[in-house]
Protein backbone atom coordinates (compact mmCIF):
# COMPACT_ATOMS: atom_id res chain seq x y z
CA UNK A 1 19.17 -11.76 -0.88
CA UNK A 2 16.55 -14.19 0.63
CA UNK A 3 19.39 -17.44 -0.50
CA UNK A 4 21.53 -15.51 1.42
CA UNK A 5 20.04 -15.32 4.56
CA UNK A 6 17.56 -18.49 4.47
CA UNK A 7 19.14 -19.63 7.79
CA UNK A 8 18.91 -17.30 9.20
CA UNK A 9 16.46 7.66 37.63
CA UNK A 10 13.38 9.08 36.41
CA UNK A 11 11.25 12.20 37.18
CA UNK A 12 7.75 12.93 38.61
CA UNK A 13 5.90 13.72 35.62
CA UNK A 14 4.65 17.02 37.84
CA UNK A 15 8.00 18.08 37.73
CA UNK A 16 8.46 17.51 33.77
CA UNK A 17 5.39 19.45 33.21
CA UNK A 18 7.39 22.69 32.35
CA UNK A 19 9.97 21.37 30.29
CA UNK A 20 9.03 18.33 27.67
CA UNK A 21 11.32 15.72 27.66
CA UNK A 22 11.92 13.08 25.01
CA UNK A 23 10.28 9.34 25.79
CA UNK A 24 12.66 6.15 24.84
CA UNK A 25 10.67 3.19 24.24
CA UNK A 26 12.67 1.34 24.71
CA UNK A 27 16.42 -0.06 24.79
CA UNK A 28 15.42 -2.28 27.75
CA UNK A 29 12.71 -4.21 26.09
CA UNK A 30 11.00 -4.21 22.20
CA UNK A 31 7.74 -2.52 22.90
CA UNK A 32 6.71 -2.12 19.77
CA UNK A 33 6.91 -5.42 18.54
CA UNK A 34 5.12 -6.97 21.62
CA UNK A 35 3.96 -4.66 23.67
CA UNK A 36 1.81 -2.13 21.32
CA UNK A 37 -1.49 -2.47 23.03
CA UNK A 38 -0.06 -1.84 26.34
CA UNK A 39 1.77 0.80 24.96
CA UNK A 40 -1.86 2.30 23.63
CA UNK A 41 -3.25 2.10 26.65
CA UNK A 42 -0.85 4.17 29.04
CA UNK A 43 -0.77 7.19 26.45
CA UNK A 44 -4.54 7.03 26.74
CA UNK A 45 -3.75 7.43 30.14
CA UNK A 46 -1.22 9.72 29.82
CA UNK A 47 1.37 8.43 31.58
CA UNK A 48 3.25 5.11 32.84
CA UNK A 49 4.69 3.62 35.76
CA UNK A 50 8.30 2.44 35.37
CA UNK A 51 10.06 -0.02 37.74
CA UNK A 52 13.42 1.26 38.60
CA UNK A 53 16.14 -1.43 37.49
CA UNK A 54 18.18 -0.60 40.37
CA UNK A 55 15.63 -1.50 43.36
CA UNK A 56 14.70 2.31 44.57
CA UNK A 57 11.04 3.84 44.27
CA UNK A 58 9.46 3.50 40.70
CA UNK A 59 8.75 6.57 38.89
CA UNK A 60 6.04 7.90 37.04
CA UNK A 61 6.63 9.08 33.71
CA UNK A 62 3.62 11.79 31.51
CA UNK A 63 2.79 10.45 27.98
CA UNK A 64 0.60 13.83 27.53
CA UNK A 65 1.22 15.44 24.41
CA UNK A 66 2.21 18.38 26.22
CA UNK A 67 5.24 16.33 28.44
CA UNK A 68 6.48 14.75 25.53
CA UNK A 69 8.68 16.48 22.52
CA UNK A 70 9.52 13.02 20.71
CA UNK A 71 9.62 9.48 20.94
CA UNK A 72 12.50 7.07 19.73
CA UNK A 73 11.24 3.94 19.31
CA UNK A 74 13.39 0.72 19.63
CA UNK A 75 12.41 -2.42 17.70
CA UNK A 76 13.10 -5.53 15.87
CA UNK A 77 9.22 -5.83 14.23
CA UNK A 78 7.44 -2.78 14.12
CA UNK A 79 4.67 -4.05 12.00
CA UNK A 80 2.19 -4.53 14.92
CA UNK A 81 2.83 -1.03 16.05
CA UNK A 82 1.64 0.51 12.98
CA UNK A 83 -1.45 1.91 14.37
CA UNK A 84 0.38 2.94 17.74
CA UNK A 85 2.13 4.70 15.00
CA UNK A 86 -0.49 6.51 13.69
CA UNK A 87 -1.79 7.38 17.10
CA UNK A 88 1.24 9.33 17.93
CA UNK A 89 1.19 10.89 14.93
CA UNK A 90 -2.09 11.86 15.61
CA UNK A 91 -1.39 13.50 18.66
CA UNK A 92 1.32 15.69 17.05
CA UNK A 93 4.57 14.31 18.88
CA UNK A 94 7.50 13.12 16.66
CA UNK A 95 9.18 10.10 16.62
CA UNK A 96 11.78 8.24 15.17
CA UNK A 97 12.33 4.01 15.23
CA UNK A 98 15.72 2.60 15.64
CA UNK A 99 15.70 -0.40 13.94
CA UNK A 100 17.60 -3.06 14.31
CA UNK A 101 18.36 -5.50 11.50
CA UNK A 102 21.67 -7.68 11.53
CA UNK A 103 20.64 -10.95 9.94
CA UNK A 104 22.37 -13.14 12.37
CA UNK A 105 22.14 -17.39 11.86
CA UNK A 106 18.81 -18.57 14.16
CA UNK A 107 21.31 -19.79 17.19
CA UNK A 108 22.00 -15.59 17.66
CA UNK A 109 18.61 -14.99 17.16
CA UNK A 110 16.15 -17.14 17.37
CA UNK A 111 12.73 -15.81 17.36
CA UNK A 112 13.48 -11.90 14.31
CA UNK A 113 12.10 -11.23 11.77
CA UNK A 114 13.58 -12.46 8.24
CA UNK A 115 15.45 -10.12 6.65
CA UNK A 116 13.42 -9.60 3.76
CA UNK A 117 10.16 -9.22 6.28
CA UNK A 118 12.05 -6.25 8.36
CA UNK A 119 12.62 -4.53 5.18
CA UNK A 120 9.38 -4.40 4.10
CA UNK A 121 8.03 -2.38 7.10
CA UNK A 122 10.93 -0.50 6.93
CA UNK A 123 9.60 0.57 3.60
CA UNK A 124 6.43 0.85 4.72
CA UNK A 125 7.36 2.91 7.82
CA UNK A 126 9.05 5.53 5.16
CA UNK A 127 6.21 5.57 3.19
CA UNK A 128 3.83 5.91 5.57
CA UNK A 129 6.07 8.78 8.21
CA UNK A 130 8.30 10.14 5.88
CA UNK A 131 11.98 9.98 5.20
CA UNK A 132 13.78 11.01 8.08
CA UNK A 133 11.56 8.43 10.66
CA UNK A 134 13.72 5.07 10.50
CA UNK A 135 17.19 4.62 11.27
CA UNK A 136 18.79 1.48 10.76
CA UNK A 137 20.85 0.24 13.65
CA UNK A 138 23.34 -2.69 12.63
CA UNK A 139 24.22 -3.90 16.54
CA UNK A 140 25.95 -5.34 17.91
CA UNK A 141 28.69 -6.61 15.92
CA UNK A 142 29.78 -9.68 17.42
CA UNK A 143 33.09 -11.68 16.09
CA UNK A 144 31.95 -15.50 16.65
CA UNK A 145 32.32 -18.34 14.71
CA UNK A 146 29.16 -17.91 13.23
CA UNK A 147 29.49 -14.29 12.44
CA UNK A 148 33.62 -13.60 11.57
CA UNK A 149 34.25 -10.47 9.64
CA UNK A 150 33.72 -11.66 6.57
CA UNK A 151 30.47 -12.72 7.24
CA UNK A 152 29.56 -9.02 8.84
CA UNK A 153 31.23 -7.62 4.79
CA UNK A 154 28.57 -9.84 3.34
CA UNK A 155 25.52 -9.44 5.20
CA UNK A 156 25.95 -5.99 5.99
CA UNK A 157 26.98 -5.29 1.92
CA UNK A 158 23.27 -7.03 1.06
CA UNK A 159 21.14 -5.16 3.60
CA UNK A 160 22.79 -1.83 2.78
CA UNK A 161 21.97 -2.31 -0.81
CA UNK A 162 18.49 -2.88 0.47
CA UNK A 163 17.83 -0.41 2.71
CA UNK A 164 19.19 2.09 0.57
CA UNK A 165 16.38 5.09 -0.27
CA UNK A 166 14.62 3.71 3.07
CA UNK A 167 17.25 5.58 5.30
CA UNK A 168 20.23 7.59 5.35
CA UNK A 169 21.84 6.24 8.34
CA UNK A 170 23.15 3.15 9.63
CA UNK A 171 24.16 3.07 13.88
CA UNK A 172 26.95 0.43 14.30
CA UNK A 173 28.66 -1.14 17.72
CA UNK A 174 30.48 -3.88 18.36
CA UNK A 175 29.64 -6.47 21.25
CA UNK A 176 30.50 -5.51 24.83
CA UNK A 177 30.53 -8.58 27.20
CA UNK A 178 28.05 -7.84 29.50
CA UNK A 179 27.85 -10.56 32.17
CA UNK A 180 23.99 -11.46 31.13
CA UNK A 181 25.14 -11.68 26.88
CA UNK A 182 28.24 -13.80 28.49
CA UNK A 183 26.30 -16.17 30.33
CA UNK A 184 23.52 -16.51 27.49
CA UNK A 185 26.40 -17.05 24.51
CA UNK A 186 27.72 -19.97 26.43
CA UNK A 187 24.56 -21.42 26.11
CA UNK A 188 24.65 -21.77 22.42
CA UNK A 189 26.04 -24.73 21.71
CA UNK A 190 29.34 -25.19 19.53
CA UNK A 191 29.76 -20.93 19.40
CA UNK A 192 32.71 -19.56 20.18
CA UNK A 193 33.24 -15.79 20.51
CA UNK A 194 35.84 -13.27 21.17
CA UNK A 195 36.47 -9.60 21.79
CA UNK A 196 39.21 -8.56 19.26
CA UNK A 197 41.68 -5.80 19.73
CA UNK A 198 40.37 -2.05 18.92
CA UNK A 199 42.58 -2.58 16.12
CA UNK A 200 40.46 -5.35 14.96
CA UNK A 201 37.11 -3.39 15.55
CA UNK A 202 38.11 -0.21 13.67
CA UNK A 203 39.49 -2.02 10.82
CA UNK A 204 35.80 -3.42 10.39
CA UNK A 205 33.83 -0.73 11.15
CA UNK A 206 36.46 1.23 8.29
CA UNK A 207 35.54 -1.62 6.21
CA UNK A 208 31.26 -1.04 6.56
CA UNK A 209 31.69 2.74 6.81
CA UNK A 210 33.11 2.57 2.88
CA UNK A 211 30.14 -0.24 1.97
CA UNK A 212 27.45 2.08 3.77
CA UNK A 213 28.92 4.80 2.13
CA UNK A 214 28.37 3.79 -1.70
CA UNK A 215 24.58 3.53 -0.97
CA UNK A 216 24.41 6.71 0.20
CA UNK A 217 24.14 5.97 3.78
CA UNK A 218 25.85 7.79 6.73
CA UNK A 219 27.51 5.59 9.41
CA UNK A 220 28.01 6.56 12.74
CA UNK A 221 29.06 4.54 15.70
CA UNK A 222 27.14 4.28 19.48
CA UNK A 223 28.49 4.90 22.61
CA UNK A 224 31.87 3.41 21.75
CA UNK A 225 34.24 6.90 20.70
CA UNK A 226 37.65 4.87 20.86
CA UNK A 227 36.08 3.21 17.43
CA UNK A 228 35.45 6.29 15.30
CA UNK A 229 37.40 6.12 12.09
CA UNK A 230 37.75 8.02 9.08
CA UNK A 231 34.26 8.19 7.01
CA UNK A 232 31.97 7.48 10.60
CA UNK A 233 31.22 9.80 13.07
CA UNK A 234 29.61 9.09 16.66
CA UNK A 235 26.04 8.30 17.24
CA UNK A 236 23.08 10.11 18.56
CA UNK A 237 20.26 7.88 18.70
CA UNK A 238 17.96 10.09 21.09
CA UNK A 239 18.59 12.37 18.31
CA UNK A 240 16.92 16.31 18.38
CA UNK A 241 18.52 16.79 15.12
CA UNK A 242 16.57 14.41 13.41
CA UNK A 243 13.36 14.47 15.76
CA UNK A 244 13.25 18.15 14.55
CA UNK A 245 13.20 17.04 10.94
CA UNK A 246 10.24 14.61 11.57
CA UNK A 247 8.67 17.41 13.53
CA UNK A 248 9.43 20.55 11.09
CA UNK A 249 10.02 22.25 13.82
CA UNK A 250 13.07 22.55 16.33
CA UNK A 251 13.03 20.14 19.12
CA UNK A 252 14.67 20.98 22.48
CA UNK A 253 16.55 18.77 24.81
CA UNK A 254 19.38 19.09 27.16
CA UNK A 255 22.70 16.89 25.91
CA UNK A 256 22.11 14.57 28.99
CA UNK A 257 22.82 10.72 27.60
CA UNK A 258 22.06 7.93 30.41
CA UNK A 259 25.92 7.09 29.02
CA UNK A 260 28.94 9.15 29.22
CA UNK A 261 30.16 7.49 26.14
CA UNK A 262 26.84 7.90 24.09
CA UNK A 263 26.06 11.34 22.59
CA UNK A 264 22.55 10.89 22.81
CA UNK A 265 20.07 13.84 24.33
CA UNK A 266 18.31 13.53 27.58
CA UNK A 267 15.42 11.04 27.70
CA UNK A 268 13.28 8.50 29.63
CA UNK A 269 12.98 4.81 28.95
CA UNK A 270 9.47 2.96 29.99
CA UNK A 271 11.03 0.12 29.53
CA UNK A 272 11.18 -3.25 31.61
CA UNK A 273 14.42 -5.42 31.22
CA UNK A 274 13.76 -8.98 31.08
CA UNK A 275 10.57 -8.76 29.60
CA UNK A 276 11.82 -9.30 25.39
CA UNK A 277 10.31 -12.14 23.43
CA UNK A 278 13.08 -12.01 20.68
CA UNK A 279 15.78 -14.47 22.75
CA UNK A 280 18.89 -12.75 21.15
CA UNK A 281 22.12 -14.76 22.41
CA UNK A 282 23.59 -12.02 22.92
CA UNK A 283 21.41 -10.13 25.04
CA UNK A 284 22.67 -7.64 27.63
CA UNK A 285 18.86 -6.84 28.83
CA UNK A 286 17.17 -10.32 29.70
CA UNK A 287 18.62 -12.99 31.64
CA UNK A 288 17.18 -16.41 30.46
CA UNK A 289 18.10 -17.21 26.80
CA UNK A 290 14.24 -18.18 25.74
CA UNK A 291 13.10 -14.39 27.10
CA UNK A 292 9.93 -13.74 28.44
């Protein structure tokens, strides 16, 4: 495995008082890879300001236990967010990390973790939260000339043998060219990229769905429903189903995604775009290709 890949708007929080809502932190920006301390400090706090991406007012969101029925946590490293971990679990709120481990050539992403490195906190995020805490998010697909589909068979036929028995779920999508990941891609020099026919996509995703599948892992696609095929099923990554595992208990949300394509529950991100370290080509959330 390691010869492989050796190159490799918001609410008061007066307002949310009554009903608990579900904290996303975050799809704009990896907080818990870089921002952990920060993160420490506002839920000792007990709540956050967050800038409103569209120019208006900024809103406060509560972190107190008694706002908040669940976190989803979005990250590339969560090693240094181990004992932000802890805290939370401390507190008695639920969480669950999306984790995000594709294994791309250094040009796509210059500054993740090894693939052998991510799936050792993986592990140690199972062992250390249980079973149903980390879901591994394989995203986005993107057909370039350093990553053609039978370089997505490979890669994604090594990690699922290795994260088998660490999850039971892999979240898929393929690339959507958002003007930021368009403008950032051209900067990698010699790539070229395209955006195949659904055809294309679903023949793929078919392909991964049967790989995930004979290690036991469920694959489900985000926010993309014209892509479902035989042997996925759509995603839910702010996900009450499996928050209320973690929790043992049921955990209530309205179906409210920020998406009308994604099938996720109602949440807020804390989140800041163009504030990630990682400097992903393909980027739709920061604007300069060296990040921030």
């Amino acid at each position: 495995m390691d010869d492989l890949f050796a190159d490799l708007p918001t609410t008061d929080a007066r307002a949310r008082a009554s009903r608990p809502l579900i904290v996303s932190a975050s799809y704009r920006t990896d907080i818990p890879a870089t921002q952990g301390r920060w993160f420490l400090e506002r839920l000792a706090e007990g709540s956050v300001e967050v800038p409103n991406p569209y120019g208006g007012a900024p809103a406060r969101v509560s972190l107190r236990p008694s706002d908040v029925s669940g976190f989803v946590f979005w990250t590339r490293n969560a090693q240094p967010f181990l004992p932000a971990l802890d805290e939370v679990r401390a507190l008695g709120i639920p969480f669950i990390v999306q984790y995000s481990l594709t294994a791309y050539p250094k040009p796509l992403e210059p500054r993740v973790p090894r693939p052998r490195e991510a799936l050792a906190v993986m592990a140690a995020l199972r062992a250390r939260f249980g079973p149903k805490v980390v879901v591994w998010r394989y995203d986005p697909i993107l057909f370039s000339s350093l990553t053609p589909p039978a370089v997505h068979r490979r890669h994604f036929a090594a990690l699922a043998r290795a994260a088998a028995g660490l999850t039971d779920e892999v979240v898929v999508s393929v690339f959507q060219p958002y003007r930021k990941a368009i403008r950032r891609l051209g900067a990698v020099e010699g790539l070229t990229w395209w955006d195949p026919s659904d055809d294309e996509k679903r023949a793929l995703l078919a392909e991964l769905a049967a790989l995930a599948a004979e290690r036991g892992l469920r694959l489900r696609v985000c926010a993309q429903p014209d892509l479902v095929v035989p042997g996925t099923t759509p995603a839910a990554c702010v996900d009450v189903v499996r928050l209320s595992e973690v929790a043992g208990r049921a955990v209530v949300a309205r179906a409210r995604p920020h998406r009308q394509t994604c099938g996720c529950a109602e949440s807020r991100d804390i989140g800041r775009y163009d504030t990630c370290a990682h400097g992903c080509s393909y980027c739709y959330a920061t604007t300069a290709r060296e990040g921030r």
